[in-house]
PDB file of N, CA and C in Angstrom:
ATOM      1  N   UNK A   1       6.081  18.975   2.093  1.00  0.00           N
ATOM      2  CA  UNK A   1       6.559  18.279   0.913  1.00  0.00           C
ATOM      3  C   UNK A   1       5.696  18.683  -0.276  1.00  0.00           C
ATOM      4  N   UNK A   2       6.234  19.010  -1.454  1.00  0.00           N
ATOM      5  CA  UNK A   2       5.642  19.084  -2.481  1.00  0.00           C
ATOM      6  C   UNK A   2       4.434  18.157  -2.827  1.00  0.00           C
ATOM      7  N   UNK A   3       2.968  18.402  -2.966  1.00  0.00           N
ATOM      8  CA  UNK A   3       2.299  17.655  -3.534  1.00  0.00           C
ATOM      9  C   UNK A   3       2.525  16.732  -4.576  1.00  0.00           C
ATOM     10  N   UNK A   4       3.074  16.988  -6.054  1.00  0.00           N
ATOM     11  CA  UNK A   4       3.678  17.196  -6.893  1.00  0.00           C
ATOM     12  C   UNK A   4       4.391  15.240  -6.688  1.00  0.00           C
ATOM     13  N   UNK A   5       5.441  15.894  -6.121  1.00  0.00           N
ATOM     14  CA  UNK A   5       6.448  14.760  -5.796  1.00  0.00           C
ATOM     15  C   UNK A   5       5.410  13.759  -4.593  1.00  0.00           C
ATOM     16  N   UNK A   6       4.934  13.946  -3.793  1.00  0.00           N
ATOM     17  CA  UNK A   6       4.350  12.966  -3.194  1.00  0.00           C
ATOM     18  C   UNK A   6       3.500  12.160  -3.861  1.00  0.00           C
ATOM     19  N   UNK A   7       3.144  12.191  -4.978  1.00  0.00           N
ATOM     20  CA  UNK A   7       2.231  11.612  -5.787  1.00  0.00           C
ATOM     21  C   UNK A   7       2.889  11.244  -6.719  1.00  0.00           C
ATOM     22  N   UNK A   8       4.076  11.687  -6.583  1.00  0.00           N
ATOM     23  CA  UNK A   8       4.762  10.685  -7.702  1.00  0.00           C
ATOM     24  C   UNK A   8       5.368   9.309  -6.839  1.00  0.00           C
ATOM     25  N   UNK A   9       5.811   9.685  -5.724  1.00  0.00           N
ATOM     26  CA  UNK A   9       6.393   8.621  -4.888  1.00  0.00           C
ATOM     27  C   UNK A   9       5.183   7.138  -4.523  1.00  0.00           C
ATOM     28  N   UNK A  10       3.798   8.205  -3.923  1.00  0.00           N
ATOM     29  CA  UNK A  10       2.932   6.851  -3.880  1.00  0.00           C
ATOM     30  C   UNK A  10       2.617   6.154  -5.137  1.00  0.00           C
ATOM     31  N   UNK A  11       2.793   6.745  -6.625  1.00  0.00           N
ATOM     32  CA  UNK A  11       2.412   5.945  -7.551  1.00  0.00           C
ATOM     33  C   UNK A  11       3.326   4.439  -7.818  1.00  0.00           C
ATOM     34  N   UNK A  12       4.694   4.412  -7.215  1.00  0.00           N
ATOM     35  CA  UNK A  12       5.379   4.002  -7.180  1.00  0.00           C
ATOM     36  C   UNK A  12       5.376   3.091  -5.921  1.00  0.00           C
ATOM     37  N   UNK A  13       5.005   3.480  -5.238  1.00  0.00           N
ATOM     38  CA  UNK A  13       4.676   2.474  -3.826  1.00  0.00           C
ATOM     39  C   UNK A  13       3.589   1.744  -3.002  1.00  0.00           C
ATOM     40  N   UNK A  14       2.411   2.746  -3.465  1.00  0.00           N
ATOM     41  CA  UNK A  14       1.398   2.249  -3.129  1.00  0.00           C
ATOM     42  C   UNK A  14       1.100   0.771  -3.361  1.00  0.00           C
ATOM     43  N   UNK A  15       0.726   0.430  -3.713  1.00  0.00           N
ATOM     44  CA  UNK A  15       0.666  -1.320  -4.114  1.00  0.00           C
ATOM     45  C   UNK A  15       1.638  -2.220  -3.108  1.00  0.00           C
ATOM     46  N   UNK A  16       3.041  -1.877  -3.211  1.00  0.00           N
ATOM     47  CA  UNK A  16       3.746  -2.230  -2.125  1.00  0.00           C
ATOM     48  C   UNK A  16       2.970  -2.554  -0.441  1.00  0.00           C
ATOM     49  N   UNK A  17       2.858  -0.891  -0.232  1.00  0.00           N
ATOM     50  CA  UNK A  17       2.489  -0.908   1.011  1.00  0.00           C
ATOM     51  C   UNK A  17       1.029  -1.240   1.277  1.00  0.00           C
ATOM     52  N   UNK A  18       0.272  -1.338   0.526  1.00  0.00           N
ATOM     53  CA  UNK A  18      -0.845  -2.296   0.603  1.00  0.00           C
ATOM     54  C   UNK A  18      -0.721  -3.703   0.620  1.00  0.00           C
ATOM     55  N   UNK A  19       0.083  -4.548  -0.092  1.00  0.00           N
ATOM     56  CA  UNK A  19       0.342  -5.665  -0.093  1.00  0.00           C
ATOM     57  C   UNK A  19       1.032  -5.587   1.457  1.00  0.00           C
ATOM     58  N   UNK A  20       1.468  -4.855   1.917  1.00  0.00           N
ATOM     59  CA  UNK A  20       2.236  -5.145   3.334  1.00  0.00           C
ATOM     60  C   UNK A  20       1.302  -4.874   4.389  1.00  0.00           C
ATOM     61  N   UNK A  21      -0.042  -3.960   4.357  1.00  0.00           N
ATOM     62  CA  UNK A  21      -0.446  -4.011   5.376  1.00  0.00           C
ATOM     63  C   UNK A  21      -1.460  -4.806   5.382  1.00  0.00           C
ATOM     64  N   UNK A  22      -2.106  -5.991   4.162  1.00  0.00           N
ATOM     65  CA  UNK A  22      -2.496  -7.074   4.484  1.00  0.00           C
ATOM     66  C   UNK A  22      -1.892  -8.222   4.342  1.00  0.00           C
ATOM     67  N   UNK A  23      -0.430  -8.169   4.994  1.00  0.00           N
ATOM     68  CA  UNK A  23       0.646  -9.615   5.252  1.00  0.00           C
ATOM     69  C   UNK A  23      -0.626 -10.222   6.691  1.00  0.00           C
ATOM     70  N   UNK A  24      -0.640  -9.441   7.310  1.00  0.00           N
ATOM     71  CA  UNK A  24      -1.079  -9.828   8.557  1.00  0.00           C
ATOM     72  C   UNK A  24      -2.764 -10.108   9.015  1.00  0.00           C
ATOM     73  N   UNK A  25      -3.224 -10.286   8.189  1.00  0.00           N
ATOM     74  CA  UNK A  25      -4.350 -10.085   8.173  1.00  0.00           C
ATOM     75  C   UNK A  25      -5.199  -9.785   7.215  1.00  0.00           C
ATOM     76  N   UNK A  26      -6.655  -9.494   6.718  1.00  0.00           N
ATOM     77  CA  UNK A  26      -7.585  -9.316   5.954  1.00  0.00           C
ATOM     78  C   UNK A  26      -7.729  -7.630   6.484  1.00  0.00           C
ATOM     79  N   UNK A  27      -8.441  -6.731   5.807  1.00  0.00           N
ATOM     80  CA  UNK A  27      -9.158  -5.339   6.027  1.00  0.00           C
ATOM     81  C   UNK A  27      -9.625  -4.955   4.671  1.00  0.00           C
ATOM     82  N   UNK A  28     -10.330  -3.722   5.020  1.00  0.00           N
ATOM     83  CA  UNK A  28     -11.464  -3.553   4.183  1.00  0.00           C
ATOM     84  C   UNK A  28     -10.870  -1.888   3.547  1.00  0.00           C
ATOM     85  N   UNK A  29     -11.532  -1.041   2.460  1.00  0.00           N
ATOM     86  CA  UNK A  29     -10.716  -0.370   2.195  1.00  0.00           C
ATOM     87  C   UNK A  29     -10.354   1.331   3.083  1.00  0.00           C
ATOM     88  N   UNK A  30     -11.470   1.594   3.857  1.00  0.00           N
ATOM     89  CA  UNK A  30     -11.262   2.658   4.946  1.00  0.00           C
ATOM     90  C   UNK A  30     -10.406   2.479   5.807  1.00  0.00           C
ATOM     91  N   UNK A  31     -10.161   0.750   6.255  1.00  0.00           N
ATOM     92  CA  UNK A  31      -9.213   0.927   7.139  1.00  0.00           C
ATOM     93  C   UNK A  31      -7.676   0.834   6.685  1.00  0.00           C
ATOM     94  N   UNK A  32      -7.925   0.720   5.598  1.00  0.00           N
ATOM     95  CA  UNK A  32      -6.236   0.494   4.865  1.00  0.00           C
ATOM     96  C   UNK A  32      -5.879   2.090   4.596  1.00  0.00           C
ATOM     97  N   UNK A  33      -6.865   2.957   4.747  1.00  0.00           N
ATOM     98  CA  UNK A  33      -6.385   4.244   4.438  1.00  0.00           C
ATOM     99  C   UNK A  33      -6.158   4.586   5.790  1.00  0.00           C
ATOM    100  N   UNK A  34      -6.832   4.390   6.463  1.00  0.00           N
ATOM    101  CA  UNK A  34      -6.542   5.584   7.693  1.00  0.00           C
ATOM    102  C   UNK A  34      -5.563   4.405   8.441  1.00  0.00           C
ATOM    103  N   UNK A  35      -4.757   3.321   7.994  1.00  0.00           N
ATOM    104  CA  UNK A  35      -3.521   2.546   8.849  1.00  0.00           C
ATOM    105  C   UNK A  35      -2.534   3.509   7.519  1.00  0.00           C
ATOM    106  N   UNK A  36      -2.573   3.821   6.720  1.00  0.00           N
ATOM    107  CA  UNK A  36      -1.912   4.724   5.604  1.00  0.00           C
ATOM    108  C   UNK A  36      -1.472   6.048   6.058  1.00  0.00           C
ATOM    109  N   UNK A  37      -2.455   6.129   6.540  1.00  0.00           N
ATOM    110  CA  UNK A  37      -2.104   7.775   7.191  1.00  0.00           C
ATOM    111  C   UNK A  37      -1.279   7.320   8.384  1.00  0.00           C
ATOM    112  N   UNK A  38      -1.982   6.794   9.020  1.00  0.00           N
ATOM    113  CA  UNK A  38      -1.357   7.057  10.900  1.00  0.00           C
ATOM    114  C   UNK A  38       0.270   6.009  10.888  1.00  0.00           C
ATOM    115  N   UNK A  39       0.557   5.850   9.600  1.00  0.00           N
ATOM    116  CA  UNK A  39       1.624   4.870   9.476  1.00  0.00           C
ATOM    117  C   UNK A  39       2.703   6.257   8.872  1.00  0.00           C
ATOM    118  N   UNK A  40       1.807   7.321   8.502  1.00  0.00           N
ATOM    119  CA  UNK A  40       2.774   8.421   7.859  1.00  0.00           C
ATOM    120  C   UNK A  40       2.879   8.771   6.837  1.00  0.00           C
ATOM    121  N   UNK A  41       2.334   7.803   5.870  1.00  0.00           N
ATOM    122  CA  UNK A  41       2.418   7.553   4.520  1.00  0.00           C
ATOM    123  C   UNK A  41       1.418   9.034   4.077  1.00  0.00           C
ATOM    124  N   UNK A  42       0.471   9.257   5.333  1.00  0.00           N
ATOM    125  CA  UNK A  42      -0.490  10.778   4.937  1.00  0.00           C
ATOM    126  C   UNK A  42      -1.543   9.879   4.063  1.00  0.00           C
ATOM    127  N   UNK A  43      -2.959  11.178   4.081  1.00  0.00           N
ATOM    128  CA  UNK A  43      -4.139  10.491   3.750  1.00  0.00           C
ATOM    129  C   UNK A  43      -4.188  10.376   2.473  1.00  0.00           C
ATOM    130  N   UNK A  44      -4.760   9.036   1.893  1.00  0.00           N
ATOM    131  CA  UNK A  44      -5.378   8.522   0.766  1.00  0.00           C
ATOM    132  C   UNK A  44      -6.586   8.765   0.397  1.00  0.00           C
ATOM    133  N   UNK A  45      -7.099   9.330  -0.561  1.00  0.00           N
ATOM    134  CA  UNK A  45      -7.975   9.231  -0.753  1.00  0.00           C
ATOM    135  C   UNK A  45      -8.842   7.795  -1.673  1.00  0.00           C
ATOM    136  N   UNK A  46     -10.218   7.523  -1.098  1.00  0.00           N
ATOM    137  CA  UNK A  46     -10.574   6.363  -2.063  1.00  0.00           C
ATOM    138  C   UNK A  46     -10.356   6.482  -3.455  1.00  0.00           C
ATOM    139  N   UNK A  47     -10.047   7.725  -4.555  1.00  0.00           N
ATOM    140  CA  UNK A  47     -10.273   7.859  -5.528  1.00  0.00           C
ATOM    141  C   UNK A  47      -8.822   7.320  -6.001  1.00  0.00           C
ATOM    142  N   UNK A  48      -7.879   7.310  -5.428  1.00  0.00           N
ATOM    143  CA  UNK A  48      -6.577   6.735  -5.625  1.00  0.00           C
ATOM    144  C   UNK A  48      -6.422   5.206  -4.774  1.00  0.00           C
ATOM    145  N   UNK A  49      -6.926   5.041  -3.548  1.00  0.00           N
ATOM    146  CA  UNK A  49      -6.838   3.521  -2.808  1.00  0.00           C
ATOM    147  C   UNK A  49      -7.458   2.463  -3.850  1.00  0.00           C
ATOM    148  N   UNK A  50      -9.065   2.809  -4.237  1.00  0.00           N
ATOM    149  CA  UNK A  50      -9.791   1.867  -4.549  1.00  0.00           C
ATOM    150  C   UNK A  50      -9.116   1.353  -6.154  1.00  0.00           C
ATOM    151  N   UNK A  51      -8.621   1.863  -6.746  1.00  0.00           N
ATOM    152  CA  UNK A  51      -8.349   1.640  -8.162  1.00  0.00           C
ATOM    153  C   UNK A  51      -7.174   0.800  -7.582  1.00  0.00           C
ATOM    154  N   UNK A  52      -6.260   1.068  -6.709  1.00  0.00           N
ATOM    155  CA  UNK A  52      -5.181  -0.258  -6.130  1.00  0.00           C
ATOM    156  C   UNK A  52      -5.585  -1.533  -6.329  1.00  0.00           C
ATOM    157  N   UNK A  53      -6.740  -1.392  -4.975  1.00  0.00           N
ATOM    158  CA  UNK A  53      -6.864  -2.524  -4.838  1.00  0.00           C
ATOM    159  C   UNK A  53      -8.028  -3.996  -5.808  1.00  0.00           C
ATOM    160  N   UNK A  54      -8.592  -2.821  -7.050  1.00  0.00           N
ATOM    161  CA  UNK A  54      -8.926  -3.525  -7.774  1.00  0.00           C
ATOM    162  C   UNK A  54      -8.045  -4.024  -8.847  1.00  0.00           C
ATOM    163  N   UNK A  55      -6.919  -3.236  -9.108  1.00  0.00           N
ATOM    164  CA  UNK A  55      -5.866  -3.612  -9.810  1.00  0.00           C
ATOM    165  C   UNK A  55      -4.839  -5.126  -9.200  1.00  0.00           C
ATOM    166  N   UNK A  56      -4.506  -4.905  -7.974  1.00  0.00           N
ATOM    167  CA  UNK A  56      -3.991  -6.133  -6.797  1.00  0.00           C
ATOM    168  C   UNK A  56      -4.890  -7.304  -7.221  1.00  0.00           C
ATOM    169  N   UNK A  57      -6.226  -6.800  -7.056  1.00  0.00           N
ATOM    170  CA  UNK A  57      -7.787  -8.112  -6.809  1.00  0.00           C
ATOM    171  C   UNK A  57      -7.190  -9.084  -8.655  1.00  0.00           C
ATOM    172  N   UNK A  58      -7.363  -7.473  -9.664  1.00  0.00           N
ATOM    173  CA  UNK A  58      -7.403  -8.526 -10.375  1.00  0.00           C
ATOM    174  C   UNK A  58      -6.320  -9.187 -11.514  1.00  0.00           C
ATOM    175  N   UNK A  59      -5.114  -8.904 -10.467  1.00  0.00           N
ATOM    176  CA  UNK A  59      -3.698  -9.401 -10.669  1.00  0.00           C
ATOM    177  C   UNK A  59      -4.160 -10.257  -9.744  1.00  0.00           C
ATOM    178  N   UNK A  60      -4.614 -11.376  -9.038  1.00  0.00           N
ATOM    179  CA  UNK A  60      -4.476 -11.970  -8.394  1.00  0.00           C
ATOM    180  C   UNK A  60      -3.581 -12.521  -7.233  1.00  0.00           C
ATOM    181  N   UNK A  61      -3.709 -10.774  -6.955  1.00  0.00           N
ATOM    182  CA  UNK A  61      -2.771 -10.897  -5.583  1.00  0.00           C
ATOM    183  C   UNK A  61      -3.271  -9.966  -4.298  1.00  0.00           C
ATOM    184  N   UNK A  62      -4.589 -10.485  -4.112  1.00  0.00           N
ATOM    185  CA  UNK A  62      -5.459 -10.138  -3.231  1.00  0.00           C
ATOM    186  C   UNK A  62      -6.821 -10.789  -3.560  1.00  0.00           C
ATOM    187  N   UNK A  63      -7.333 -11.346  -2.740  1.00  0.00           N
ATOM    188  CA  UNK A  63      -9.004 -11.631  -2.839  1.00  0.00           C
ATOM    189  C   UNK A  63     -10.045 -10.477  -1.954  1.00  0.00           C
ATOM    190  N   UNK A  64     -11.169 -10.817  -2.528  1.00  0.00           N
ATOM    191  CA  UNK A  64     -12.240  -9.958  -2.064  1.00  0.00           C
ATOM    192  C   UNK A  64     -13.207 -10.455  -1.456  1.00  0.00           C
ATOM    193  N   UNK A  65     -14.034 -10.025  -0.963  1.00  0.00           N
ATOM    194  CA  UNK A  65     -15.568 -10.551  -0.249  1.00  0.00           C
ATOM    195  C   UNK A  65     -15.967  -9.442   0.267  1.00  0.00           C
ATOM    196  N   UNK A  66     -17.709  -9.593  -0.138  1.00  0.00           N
ATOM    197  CA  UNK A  66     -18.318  -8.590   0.713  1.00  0.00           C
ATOM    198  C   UNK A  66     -18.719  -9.263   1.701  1.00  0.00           C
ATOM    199  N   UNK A  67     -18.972  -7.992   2.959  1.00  0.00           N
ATOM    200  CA  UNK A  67     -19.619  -9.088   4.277  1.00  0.00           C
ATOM    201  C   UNK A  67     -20.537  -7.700   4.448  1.00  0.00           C
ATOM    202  N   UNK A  68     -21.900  -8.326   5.489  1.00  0.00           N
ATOM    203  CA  UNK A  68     -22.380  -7.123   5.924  1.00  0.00           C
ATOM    204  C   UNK A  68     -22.037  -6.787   6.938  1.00  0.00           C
ATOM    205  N   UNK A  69     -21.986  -5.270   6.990  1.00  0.00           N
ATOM    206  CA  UNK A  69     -21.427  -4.441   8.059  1.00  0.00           C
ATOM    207  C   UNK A  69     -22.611  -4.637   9.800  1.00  0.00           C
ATOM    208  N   UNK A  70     -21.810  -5.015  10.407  1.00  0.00           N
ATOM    209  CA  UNK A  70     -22.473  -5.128  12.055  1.00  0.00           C
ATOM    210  C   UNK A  70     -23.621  -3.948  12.061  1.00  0.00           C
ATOM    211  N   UNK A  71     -22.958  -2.639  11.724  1.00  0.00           N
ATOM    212  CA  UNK A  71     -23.784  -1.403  12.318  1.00  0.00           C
ATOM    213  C   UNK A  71     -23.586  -0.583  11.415  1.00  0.00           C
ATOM    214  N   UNK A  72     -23.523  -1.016  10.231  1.00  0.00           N
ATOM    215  CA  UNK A  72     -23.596   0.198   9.052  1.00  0.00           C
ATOM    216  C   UNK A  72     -23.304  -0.575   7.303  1.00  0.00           C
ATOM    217  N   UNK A  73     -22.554   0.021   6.248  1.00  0.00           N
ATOM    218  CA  UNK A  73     -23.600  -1.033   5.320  1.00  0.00           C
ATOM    219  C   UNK A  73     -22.240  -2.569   5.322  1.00  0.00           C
ATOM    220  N   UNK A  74     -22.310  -3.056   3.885  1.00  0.00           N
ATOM    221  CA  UNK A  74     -21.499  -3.671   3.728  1.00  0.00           C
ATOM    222  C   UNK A  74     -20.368  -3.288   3.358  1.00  0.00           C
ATOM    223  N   UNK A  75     -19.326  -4.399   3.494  1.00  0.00           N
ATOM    224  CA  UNK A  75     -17.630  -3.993   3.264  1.00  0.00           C
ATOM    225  C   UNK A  75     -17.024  -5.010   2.479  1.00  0.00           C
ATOM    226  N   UNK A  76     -16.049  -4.653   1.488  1.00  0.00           N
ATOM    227  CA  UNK A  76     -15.136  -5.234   0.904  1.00  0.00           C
ATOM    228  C   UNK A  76     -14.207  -5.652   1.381  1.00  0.00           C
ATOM    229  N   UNK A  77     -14.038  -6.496   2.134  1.00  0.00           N
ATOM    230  CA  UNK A  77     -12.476  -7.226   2.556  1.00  0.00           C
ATOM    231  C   UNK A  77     -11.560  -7.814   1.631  1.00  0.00           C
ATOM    232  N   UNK A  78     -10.221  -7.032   2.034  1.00  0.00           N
ATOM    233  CA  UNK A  78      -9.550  -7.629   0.938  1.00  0.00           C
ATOM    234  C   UNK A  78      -8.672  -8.601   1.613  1.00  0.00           C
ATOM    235  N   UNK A  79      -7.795  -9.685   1.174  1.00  0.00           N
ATOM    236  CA  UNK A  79      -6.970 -10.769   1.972  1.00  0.00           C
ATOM    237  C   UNK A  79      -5.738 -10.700   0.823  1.00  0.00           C
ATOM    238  N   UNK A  80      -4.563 -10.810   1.667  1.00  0.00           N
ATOM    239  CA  UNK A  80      -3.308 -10.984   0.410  1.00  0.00           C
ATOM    240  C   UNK A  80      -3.568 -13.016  -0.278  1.00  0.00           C
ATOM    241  N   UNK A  81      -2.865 -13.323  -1.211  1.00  0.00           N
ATOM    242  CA  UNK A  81      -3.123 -14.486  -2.010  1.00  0.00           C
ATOM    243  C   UNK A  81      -1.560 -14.729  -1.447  1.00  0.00           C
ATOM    244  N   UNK A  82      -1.402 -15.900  -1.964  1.00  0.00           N
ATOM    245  CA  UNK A  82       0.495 -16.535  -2.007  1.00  0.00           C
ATOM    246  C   UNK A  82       0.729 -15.662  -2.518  1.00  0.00           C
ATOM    247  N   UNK A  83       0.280 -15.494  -3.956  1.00  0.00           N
ATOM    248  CA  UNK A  83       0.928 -14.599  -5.275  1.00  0.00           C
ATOM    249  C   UNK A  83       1.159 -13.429  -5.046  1.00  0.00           C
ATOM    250  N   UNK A  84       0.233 -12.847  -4.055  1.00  0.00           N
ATOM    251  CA  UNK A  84       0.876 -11.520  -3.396  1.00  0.00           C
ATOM    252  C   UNK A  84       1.812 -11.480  -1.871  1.00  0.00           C
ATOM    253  N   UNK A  85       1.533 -12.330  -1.369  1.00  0.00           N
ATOM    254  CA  UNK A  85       3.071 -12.698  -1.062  1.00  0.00           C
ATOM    255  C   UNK A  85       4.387 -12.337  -1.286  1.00  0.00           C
ATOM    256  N   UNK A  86       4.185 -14.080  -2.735  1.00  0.00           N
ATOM    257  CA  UNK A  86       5.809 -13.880  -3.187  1.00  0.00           C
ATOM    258  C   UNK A  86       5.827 -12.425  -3.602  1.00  0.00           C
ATOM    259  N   UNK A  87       4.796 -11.631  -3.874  1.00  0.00           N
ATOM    260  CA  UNK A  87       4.910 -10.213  -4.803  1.00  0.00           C
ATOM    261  C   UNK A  87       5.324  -9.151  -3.689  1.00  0.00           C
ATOM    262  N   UNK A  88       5.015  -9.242  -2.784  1.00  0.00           N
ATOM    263  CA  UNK A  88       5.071  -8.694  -1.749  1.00  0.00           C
ATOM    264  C   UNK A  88       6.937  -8.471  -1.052  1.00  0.00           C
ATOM    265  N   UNK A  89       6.961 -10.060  -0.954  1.00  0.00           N
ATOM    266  CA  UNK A  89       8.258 -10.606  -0.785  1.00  0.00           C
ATOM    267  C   UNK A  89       9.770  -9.387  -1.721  1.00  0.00           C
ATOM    268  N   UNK A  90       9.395 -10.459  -3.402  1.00  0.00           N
ATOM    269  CA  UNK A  90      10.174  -9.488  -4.395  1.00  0.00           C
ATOM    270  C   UNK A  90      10.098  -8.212  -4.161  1.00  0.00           C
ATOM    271  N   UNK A  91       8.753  -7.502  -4.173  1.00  0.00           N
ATOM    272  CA  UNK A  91       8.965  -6.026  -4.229  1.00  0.00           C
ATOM    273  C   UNK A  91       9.567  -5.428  -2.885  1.00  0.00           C
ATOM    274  N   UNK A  92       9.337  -5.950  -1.881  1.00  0.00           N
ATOM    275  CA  UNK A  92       9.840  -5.419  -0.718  1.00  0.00           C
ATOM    276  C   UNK A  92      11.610  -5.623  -0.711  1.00  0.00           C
ATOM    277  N   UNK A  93      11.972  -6.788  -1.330  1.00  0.00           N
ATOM    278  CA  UNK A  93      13.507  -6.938  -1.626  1.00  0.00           C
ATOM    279  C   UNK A  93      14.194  -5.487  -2.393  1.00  0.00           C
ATOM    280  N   UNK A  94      13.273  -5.714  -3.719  1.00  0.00           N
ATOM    281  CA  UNK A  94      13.597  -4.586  -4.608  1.00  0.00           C
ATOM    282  C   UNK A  94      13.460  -3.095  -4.254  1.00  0.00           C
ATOM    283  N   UNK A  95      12.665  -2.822  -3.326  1.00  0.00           N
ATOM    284  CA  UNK A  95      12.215  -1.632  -3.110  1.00  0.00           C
ATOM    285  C   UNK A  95      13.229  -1.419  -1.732  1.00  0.00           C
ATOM    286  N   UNK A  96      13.482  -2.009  -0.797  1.00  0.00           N
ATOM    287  CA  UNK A  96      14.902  -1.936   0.170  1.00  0.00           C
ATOM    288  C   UNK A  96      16.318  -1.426  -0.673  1.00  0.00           C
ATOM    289  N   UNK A  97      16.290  -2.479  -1.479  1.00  0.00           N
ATOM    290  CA  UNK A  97      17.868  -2.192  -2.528  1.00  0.00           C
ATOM    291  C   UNK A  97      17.758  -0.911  -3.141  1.00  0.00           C
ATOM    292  N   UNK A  98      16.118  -0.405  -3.968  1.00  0.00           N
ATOM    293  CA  UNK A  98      16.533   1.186  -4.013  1.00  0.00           C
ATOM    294  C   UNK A  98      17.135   1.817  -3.461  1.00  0.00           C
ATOM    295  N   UNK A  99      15.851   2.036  -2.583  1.00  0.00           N
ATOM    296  CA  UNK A  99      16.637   3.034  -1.379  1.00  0.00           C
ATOM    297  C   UNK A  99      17.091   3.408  -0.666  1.00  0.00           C
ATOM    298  N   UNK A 100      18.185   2.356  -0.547  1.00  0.00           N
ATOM    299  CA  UNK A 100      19.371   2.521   0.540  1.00  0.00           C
ATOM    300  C   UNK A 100      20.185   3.001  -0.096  1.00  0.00           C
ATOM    301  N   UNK A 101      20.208   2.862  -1.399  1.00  0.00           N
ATOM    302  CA  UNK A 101      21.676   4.057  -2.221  1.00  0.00           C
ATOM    303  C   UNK A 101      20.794   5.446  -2.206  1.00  0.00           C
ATOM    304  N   UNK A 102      19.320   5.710  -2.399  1.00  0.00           N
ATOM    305  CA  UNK A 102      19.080   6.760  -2.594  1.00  0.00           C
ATOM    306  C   UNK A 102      19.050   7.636  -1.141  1.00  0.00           C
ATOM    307  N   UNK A 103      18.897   6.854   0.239  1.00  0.00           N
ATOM    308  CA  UNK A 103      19.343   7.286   1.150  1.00  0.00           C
ATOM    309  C   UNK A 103      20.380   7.872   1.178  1.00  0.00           C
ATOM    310  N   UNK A 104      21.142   7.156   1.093  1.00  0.00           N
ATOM    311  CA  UNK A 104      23.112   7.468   1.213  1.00  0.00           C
ATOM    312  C   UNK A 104      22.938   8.629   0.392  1.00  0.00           C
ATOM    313  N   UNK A 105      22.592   8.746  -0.889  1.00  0.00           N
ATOM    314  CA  UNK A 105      23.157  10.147  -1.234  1.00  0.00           C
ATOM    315  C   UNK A 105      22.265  11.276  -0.855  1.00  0.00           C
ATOM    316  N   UNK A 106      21.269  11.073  -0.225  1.00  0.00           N
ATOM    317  CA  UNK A 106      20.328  12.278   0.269  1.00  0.00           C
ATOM    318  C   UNK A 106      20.987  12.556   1.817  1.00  0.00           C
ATOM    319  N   UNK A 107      21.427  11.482   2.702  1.00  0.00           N
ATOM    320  CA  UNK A 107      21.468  11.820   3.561  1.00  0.00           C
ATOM    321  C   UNK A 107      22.844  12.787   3.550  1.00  0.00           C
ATOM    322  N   UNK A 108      24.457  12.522   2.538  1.00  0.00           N
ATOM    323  CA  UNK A 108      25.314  12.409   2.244  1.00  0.00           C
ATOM    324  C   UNK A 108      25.105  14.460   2.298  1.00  0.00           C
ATOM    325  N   UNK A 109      24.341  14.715   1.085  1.00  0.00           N
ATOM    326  CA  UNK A 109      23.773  15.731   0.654  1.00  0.00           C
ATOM    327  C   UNK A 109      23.103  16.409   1.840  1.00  0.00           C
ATOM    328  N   UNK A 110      22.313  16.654   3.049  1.00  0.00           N
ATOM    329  CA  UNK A 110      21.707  17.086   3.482  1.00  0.00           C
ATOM    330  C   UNK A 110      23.151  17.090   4.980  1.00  0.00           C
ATOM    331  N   UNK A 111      23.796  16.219   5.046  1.00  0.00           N
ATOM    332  CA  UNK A 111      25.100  16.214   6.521  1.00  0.00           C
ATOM    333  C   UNK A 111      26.312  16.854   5.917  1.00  0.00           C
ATOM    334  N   UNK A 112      26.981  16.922   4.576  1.00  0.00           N
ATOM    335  CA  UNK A 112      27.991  17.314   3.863  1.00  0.00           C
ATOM    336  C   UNK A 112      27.771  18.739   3.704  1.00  0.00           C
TER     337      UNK A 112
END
């Protein structure tokens, strides 16, 4: 895939799929990249993750805490808020309704 275009797509989604992979739980920001990758989405780098999730933190739709690390240093945990939730919620509505028409005509285009 074009670099190019993949970076246009995560600018557009990222936030999304961060808000979704802490529905379930709290994590910190290494592991939100490498559940990023092995989810398919391909690797993130911190220089693009971390500016997310300070943007999320301070939209108030994520909290933070440092804790110290068991066996190495400390970590930023991030936790979704309600507000990222309902945000979570909406955008995941909105972001389904895209692209199921943009499916249809790619797939339409690629079987036709």
């Amino acid at each position: 895939m074009d670099a190019d275009r993949r970076g246009q797509w995560l600018r557009g989604v990222l936030d999304l799929c961060v808000l979704a992979l802490l529905r379930d739980g709290e994590s910190y920001g290494y592991e939100l990249a490498q559940a990023l990758d092995v989810a398919g989405v391909g690797p993130i780098q911190g220089g693009t993750l971390y500016p997310v999730l300070l943007r999320l933190q301070r939209t108030g739709l994520v909290t933070a805490q440092w804790r110290e690390g068991g066996s190495g240093p400390a970590r930023k945990y991030y936790q979704l808020t309600d507000d990222g939730r309902a945000a979570l919620h909406h955008g995941g509505t909105a972001w389904l309704a895209f692209v199921a028409p943009v499916t249809d005509i790619v797939t339409k285009g690629v079987d036709g």
